[in-house]
C-alpha atoms as a PDB file:
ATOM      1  CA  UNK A   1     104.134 157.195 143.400  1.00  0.00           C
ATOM      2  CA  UNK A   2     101.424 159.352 143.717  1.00  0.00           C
ATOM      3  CA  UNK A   3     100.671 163.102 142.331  1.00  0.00           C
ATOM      4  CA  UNK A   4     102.164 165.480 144.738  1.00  0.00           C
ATOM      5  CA  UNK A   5     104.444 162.713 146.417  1.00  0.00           C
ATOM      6  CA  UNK A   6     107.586 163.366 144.879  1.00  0.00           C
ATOM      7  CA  UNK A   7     107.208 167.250 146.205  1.00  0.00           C
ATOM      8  CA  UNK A   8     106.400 165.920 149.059  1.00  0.00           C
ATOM      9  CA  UNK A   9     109.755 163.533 149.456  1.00  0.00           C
ATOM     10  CA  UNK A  10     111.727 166.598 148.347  1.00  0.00           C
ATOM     11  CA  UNK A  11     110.243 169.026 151.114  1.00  0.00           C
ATOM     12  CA  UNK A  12     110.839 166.547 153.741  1.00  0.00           C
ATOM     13  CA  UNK A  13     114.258 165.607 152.043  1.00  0.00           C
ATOM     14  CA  UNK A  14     115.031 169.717 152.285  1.00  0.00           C
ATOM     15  CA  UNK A  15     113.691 170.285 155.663  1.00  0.00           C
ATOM     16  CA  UNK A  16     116.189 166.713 156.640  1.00  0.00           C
ATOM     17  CA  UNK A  17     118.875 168.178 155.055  1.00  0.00           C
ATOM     18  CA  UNK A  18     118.406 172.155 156.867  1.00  0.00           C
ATOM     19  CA  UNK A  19     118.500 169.853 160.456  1.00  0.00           C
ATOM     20  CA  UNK A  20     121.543 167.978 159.628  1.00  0.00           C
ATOM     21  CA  UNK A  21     123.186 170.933 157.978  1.00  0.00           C
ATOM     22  CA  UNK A  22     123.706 168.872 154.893  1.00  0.00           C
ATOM     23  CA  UNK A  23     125.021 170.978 151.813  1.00  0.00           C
ATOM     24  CA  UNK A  24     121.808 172.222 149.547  1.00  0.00           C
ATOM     25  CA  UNK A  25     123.733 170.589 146.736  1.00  0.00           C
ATOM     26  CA  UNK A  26     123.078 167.201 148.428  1.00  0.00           C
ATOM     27  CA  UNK A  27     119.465 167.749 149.587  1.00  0.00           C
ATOM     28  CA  UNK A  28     117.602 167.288 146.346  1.00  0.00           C
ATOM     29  CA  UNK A  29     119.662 163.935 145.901  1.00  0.00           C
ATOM     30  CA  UNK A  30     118.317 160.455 147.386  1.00  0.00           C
ATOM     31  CA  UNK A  31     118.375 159.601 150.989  1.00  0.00           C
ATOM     32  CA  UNK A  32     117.575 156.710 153.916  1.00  0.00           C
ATOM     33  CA  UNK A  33     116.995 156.994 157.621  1.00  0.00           C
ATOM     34  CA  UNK A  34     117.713 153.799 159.482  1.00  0.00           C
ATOM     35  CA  UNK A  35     114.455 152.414 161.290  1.00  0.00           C
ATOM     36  CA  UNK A  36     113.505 151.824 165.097  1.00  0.00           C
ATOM     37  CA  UNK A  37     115.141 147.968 164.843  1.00  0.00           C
ATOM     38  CA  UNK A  38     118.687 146.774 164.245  1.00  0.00           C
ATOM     39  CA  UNK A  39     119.773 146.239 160.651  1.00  0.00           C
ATOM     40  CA  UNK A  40     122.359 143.086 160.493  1.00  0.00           C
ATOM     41  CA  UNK A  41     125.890 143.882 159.352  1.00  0.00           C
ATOM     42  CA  UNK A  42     127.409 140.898 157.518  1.00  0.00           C
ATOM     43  CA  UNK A  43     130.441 141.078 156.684  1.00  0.00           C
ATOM     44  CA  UNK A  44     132.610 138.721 154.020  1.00  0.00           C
ATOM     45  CA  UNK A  45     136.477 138.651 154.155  1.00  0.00           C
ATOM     46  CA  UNK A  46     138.023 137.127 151.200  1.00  0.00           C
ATOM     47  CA  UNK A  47     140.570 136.997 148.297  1.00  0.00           C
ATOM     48  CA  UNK A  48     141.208 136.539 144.780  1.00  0.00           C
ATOM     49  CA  UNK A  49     143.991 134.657 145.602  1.00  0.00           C
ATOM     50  CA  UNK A  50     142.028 131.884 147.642  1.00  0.00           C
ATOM     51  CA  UNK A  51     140.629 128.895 146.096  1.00  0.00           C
ATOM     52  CA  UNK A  52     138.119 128.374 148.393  1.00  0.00           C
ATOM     53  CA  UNK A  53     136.523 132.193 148.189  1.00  0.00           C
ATOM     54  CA  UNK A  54     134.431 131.924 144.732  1.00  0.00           C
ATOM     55  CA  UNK A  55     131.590 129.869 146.492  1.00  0.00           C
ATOM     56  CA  UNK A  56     131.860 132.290 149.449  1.00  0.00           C
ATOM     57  CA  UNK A  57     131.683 135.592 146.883  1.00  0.00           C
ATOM     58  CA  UNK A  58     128.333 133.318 145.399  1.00  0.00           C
ATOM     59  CA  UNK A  59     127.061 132.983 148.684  1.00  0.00           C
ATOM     60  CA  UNK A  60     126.971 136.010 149.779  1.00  0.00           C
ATOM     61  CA  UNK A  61     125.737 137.701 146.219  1.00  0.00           C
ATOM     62  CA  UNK A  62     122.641 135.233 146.428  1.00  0.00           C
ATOM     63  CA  UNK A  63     121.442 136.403 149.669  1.00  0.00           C
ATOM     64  CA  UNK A  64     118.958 138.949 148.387  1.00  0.00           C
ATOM     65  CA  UNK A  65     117.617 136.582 146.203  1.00  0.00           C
ATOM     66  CA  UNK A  66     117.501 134.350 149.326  1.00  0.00           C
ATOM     67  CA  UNK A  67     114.867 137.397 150.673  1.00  0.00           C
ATOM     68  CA  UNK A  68     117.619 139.154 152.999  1.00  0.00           C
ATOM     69  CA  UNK A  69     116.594 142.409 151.768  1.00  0.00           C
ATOM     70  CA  UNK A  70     117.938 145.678 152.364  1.00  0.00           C
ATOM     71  CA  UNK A  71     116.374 146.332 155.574  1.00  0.00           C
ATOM     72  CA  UNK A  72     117.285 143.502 156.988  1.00  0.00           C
ATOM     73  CA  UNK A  73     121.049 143.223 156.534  1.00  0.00           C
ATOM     74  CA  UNK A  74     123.908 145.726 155.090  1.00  0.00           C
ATOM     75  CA  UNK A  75     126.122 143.284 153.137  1.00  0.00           C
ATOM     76  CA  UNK A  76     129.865 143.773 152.327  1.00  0.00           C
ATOM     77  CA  UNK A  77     132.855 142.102 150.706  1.00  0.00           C
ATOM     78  CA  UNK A  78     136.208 142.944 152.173  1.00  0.00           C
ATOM     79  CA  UNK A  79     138.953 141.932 149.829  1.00  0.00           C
ATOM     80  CA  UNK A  80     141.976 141.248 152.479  1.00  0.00           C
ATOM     81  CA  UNK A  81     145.505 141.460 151.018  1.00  0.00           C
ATOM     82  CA  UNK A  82     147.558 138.305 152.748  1.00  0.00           C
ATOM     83  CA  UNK A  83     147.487 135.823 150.235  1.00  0.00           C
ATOM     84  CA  UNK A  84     148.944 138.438 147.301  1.00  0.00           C
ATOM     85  CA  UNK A  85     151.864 136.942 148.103  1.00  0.00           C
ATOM     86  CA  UNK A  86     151.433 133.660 145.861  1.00  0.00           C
ATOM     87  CA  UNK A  87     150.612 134.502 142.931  1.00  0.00           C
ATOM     88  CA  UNK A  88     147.972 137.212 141.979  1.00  0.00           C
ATOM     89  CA  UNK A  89     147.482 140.020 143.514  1.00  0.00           C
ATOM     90  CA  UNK A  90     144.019 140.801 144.068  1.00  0.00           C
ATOM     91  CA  UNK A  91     143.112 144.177 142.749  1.00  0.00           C
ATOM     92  CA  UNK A  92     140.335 144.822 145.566  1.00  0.00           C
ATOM     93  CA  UNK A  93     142.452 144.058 148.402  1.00  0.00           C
ATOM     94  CA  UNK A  94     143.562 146.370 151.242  1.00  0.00           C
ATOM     95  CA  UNK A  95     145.832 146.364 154.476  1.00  0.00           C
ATOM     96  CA  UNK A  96     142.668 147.853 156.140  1.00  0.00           C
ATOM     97  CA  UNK A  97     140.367 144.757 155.760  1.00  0.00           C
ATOM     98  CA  UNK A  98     143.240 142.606 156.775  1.00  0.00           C
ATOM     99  CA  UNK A  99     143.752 144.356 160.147  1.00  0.00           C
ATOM    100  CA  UNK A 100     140.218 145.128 160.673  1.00  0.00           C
ATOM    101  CA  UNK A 101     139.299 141.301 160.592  1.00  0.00           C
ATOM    102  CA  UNK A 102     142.606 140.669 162.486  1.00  0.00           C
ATOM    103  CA  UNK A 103     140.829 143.243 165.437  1.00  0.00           C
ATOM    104  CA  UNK A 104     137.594 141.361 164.756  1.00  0.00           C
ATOM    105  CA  UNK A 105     139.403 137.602 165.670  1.00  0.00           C
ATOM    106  CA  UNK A 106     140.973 139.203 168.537  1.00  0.00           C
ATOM    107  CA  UNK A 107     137.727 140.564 170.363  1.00  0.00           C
ATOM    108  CA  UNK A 108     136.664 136.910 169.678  1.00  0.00           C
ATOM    109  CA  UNK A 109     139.718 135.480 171.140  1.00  0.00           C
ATOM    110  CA  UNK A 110     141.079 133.754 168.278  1.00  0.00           C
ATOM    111  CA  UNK A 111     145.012 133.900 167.131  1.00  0.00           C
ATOM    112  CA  UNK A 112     144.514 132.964 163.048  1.00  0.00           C
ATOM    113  CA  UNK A 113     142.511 134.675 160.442  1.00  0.00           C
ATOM    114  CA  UNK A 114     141.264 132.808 157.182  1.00  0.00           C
ATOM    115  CA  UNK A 115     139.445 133.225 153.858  1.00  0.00           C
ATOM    116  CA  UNK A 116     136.697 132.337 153.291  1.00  0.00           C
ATOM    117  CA  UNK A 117     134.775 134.198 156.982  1.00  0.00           C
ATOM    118  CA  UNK A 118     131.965 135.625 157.325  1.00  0.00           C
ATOM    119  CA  UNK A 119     130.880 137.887 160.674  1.00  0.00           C
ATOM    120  CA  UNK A 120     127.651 138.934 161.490  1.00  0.00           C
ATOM    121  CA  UNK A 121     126.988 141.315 164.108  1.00  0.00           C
ATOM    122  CA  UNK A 122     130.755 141.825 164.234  1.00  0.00           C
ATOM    123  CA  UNK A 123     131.125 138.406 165.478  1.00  0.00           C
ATOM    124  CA  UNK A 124     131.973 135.320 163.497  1.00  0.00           C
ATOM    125  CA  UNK A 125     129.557 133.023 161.952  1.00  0.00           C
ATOM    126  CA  UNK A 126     131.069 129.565 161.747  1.00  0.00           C
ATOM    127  CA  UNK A 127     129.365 126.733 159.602  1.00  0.00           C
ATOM    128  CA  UNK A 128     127.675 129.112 157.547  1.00  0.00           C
ATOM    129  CA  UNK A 129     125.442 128.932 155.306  1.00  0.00           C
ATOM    130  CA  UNK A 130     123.761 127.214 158.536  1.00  0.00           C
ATOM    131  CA  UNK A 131     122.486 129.647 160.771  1.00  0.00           C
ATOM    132  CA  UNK A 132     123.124 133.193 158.521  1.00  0.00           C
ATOM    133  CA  UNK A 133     119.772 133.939 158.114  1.00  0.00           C
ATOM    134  CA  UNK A 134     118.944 132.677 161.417  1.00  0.00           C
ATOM    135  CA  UNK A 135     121.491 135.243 163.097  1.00  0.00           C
ATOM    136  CA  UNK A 136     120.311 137.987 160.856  1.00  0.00           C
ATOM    137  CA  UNK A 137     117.009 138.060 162.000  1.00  0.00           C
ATOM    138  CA  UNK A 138     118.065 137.966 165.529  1.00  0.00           C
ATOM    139  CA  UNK A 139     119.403 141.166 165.429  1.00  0.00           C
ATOM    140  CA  UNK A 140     116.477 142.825 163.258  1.00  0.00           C
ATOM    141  CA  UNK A 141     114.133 141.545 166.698  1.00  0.00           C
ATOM    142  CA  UNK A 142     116.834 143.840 168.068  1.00  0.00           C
ATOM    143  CA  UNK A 143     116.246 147.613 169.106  1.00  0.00           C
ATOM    144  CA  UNK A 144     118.736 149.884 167.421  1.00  0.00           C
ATOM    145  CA  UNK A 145     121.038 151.400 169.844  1.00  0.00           C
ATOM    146  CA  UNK A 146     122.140 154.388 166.898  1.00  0.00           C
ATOM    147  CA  UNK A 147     120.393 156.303 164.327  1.00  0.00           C
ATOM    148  CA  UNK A 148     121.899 156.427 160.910  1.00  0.00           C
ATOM    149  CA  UNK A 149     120.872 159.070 157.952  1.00  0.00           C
ATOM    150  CA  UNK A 150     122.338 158.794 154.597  1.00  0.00           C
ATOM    151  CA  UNK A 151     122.106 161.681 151.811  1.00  0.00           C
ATOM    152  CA  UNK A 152     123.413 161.334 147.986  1.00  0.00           C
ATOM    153  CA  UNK A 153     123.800 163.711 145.402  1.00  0.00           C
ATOM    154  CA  UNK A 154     123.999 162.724 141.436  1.00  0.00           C
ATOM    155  CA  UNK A 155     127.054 160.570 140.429  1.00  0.00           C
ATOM    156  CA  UNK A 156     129.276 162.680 137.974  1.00  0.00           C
ATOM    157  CA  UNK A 157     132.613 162.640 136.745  1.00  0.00           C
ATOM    158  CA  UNK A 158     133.660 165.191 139.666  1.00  0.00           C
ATOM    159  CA  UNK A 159     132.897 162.521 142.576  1.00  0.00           C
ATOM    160  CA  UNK A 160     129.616 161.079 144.778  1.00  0.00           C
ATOM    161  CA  UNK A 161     128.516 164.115 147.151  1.00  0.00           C
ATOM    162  CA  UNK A 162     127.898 162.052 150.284  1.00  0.00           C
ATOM    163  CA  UNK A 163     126.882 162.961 153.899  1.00  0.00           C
ATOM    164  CA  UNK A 164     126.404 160.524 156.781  1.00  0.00           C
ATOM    165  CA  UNK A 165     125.236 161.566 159.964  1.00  0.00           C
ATOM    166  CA  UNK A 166     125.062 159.007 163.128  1.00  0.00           C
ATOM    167  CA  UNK A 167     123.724 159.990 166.549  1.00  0.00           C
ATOM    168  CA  UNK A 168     123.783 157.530 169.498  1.00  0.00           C
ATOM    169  CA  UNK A 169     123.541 157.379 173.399  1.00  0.00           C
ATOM    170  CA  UNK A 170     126.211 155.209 173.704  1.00  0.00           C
ATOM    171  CA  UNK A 171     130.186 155.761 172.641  1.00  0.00           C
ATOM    172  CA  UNK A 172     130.429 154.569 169.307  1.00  0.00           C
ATOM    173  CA  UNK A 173     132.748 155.060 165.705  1.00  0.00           C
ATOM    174  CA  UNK A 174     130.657 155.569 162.333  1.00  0.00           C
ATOM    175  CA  UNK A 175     131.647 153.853 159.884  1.00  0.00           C
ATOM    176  CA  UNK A 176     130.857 154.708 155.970  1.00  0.00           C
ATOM    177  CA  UNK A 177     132.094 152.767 153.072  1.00  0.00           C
ATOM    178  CA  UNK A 178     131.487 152.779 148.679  1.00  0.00           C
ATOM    179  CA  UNK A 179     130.597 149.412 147.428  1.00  0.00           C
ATOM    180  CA  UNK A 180     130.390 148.125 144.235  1.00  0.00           C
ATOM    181  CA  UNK A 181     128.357 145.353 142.797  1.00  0.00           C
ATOM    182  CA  UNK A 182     128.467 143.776 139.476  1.00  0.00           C
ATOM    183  CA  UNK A 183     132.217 143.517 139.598  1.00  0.00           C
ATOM    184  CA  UNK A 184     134.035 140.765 137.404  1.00  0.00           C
ATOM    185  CA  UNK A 185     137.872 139.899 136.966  1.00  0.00           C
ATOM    186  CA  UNK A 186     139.519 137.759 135.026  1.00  0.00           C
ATOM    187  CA  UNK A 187     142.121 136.301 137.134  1.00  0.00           C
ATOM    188  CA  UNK A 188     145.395 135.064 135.399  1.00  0.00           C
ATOM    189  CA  UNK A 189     147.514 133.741 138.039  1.00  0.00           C
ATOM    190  CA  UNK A 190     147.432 131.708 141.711  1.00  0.00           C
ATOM    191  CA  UNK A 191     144.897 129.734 142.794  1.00  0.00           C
ATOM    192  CA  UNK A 192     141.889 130.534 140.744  1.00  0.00           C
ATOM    193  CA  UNK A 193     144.138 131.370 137.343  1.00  0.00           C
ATOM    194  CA  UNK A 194     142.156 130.896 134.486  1.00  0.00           C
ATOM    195  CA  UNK A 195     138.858 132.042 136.509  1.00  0.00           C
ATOM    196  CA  UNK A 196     136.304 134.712 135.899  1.00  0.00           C
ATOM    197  CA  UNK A 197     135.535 135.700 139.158  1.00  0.00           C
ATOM    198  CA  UNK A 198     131.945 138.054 139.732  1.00  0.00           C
ATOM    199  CA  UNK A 199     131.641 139.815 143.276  1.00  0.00           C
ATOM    200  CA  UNK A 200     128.768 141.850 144.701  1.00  0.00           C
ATOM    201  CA  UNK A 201     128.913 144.487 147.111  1.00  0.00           C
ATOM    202  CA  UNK A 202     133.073 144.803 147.242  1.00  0.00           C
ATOM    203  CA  UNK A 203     134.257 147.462 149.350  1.00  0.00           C
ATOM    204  CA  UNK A 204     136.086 149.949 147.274  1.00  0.00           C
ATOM    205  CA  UNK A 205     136.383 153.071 149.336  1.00  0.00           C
ATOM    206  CA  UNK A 206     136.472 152.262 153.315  1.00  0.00           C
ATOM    207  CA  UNK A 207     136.584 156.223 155.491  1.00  0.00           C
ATOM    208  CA  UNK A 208     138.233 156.566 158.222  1.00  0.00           C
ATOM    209  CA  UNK A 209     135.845 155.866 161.409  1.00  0.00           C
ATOM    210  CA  UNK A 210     134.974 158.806 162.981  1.00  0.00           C
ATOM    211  CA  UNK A 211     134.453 158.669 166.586  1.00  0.00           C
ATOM    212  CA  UNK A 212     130.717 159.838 167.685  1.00  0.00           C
ATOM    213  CA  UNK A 213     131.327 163.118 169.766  1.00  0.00           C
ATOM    214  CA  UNK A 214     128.654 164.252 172.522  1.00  0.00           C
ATOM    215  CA  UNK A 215     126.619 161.510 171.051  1.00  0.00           C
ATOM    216  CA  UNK A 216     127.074 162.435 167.387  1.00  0.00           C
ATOM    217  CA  UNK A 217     129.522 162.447 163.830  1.00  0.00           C
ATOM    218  CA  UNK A 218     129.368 163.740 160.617  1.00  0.00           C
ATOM    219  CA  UNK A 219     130.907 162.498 157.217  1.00  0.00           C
ATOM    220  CA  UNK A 220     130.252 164.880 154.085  1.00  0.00           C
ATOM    221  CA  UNK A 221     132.340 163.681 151.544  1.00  0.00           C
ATOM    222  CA  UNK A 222     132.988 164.095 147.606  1.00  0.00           C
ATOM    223  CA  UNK A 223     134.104 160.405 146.975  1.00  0.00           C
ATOM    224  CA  UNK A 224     135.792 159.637 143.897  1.00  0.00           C
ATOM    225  CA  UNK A 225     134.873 156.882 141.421  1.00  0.00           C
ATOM    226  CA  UNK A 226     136.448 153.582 140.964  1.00  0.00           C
ATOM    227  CA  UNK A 227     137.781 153.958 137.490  1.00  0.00           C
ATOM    228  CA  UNK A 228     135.144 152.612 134.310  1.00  0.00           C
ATOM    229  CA  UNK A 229     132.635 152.482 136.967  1.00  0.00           C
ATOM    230  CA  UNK A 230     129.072 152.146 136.740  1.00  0.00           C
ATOM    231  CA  UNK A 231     126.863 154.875 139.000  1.00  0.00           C
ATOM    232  CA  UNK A 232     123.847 152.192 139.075  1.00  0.00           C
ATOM    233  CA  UNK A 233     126.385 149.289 140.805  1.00  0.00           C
ATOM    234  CA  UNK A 234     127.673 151.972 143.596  1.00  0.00           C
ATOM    235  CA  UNK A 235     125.866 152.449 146.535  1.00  0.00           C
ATOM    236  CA  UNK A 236     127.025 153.843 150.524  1.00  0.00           C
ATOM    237  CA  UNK A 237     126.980 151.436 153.843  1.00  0.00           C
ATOM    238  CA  UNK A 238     127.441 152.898 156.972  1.00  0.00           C
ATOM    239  CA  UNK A 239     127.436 151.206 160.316  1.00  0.00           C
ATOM    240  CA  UNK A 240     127.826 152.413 163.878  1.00  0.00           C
ATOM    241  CA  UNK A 241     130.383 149.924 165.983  1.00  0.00           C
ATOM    242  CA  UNK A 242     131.477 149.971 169.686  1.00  0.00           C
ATOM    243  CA  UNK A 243     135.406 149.482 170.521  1.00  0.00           C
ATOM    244  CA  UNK A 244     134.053 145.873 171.513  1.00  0.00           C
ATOM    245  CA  UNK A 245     132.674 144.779 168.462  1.00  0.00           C
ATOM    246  CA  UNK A 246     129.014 145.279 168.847  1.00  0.00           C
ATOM    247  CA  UNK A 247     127.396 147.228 165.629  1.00  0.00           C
ATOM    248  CA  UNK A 248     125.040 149.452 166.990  1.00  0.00           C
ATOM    249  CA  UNK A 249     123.256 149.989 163.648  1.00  0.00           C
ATOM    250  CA  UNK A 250     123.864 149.537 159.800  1.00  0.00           C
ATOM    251  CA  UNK A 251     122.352 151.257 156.999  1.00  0.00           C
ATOM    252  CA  UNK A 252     122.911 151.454 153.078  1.00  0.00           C
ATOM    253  CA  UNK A 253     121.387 153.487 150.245  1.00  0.00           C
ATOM    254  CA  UNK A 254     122.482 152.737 146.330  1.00  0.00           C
ATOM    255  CA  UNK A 255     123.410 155.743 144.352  1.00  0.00           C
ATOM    256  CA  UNK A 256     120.393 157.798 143.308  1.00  0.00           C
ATOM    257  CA  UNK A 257     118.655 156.479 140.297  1.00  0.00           C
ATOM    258  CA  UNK A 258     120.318 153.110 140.810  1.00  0.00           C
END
């Protein structure tokens, strides 16, 4: 960075932050604006509890080293909690990711949901890894149909000061969501007993969409920290997504400093 850039970033980052009517506390924090073209949204549902997930949760934590950067795709791993029931209960899981790729299969038709799947887009990617990249670069030769700004403040023991605005010309829910990378567990029953399983970019606070009103929606948040934590692993998504499936736009921003 240049002399006089970083004064610059934080007048711009103030003058953002007066627009969106961020809180001042948030303004001097770190913050992303989502470009003119689509950013993927890929999207991982799996388990703990499901022998056939580890090579999925490897997959998907190579892909920036496969050069799907940032800008090119959000990334998240929703931990679903169906198979709990045989054995080990996987300590990321939620209802919510169950029934939210349950409303995924049925905009695609489909009656059965399975671990490892992988949607892109919010629609299913079958035979991957075939074709992932492929499909993610589709939609960045896409124009984005919302506009996305994140804002962070400093990660302390009181929470993550987070706002999210969204603005689109078409009807629309905004999404925002804390993931975690660098997660490992040591899993000592089921299917993968004995395993240390690593994960990347697991899900671990998912907001209630809010619906985009007269073209817009607001999240400004305190979010609390998963428990031993690291602020450098935690980051925000955020994704725009019509009632049919189609994600509008997709943006993430890893805490400040991370």
């Amino acid at each position: 960075m240049r002399p006089g850039d970083a004064v610059k970033h934080l007048i711009l980052s103030l003058a953002a932050a007066a627009a969106l009517n961020i809180p001042p506390a948030l303004a001097a924090g770190c913050s992303a604006q989502s470009p003119a073209y689509r950013i993927a949204l890929l999207e991982l549902y799996t388990s703990e509890g499901c022998s056939s997930c580890p090579p999925a949760d490897q997959y998907v934590s190579g892909l920036r080293g496969e050069g799907v950067a940032a800008q090119q795709a959000v990334l998240l791993s929703e931990h679903v909690d169906y198979w709990n029931y045989i054995g080990w209960k996987d300590p990321f899981s939620s209802k919510t990711f169950t029934e939210r790729q349950r409303w995924l299969s049925d905009l695609a038709g489909s009656r059965t949901i399975y671990t490892p799947e992988i949607f892109v887009g919010g629609k299913e990617q079958r035979g991957w890894p075939r074709g992932v990249v492929d499909t993610v670069k589709r939609i960045n030769g896409l124009a984005a149909q919302a506009d996305i700004a994140i804002t962070l403040g400093a990660a302390a023991a009181g929470g993550l000061p987070v706002a999210v605005t969204a603005k689109s010309g078409r009807e629309g829910k905004l999404f925002v969501a804390l993931v975690e990378n660098g997660v490992a567990s040591q899993v000592r029953a089921g299917e993968n007993r004995g395993r240390l399983l690593r994960h990347d970019f697991v899900v671990r606070e998912w907001l209630a969409p809010v619906p985009l009103s007269s073209g817009g929606a607001v999240v400004s948040r305190t979010l609390p920290l998963p428990a031993g934590a690291v602020a450098g692993r935690l980051g925000i998504a955020a994704f725009v997504q019509t009632d049919k499936g189609e994600v509008l736009q997709a943006l993430a921003l890893p805490v400040c400093g991370g």
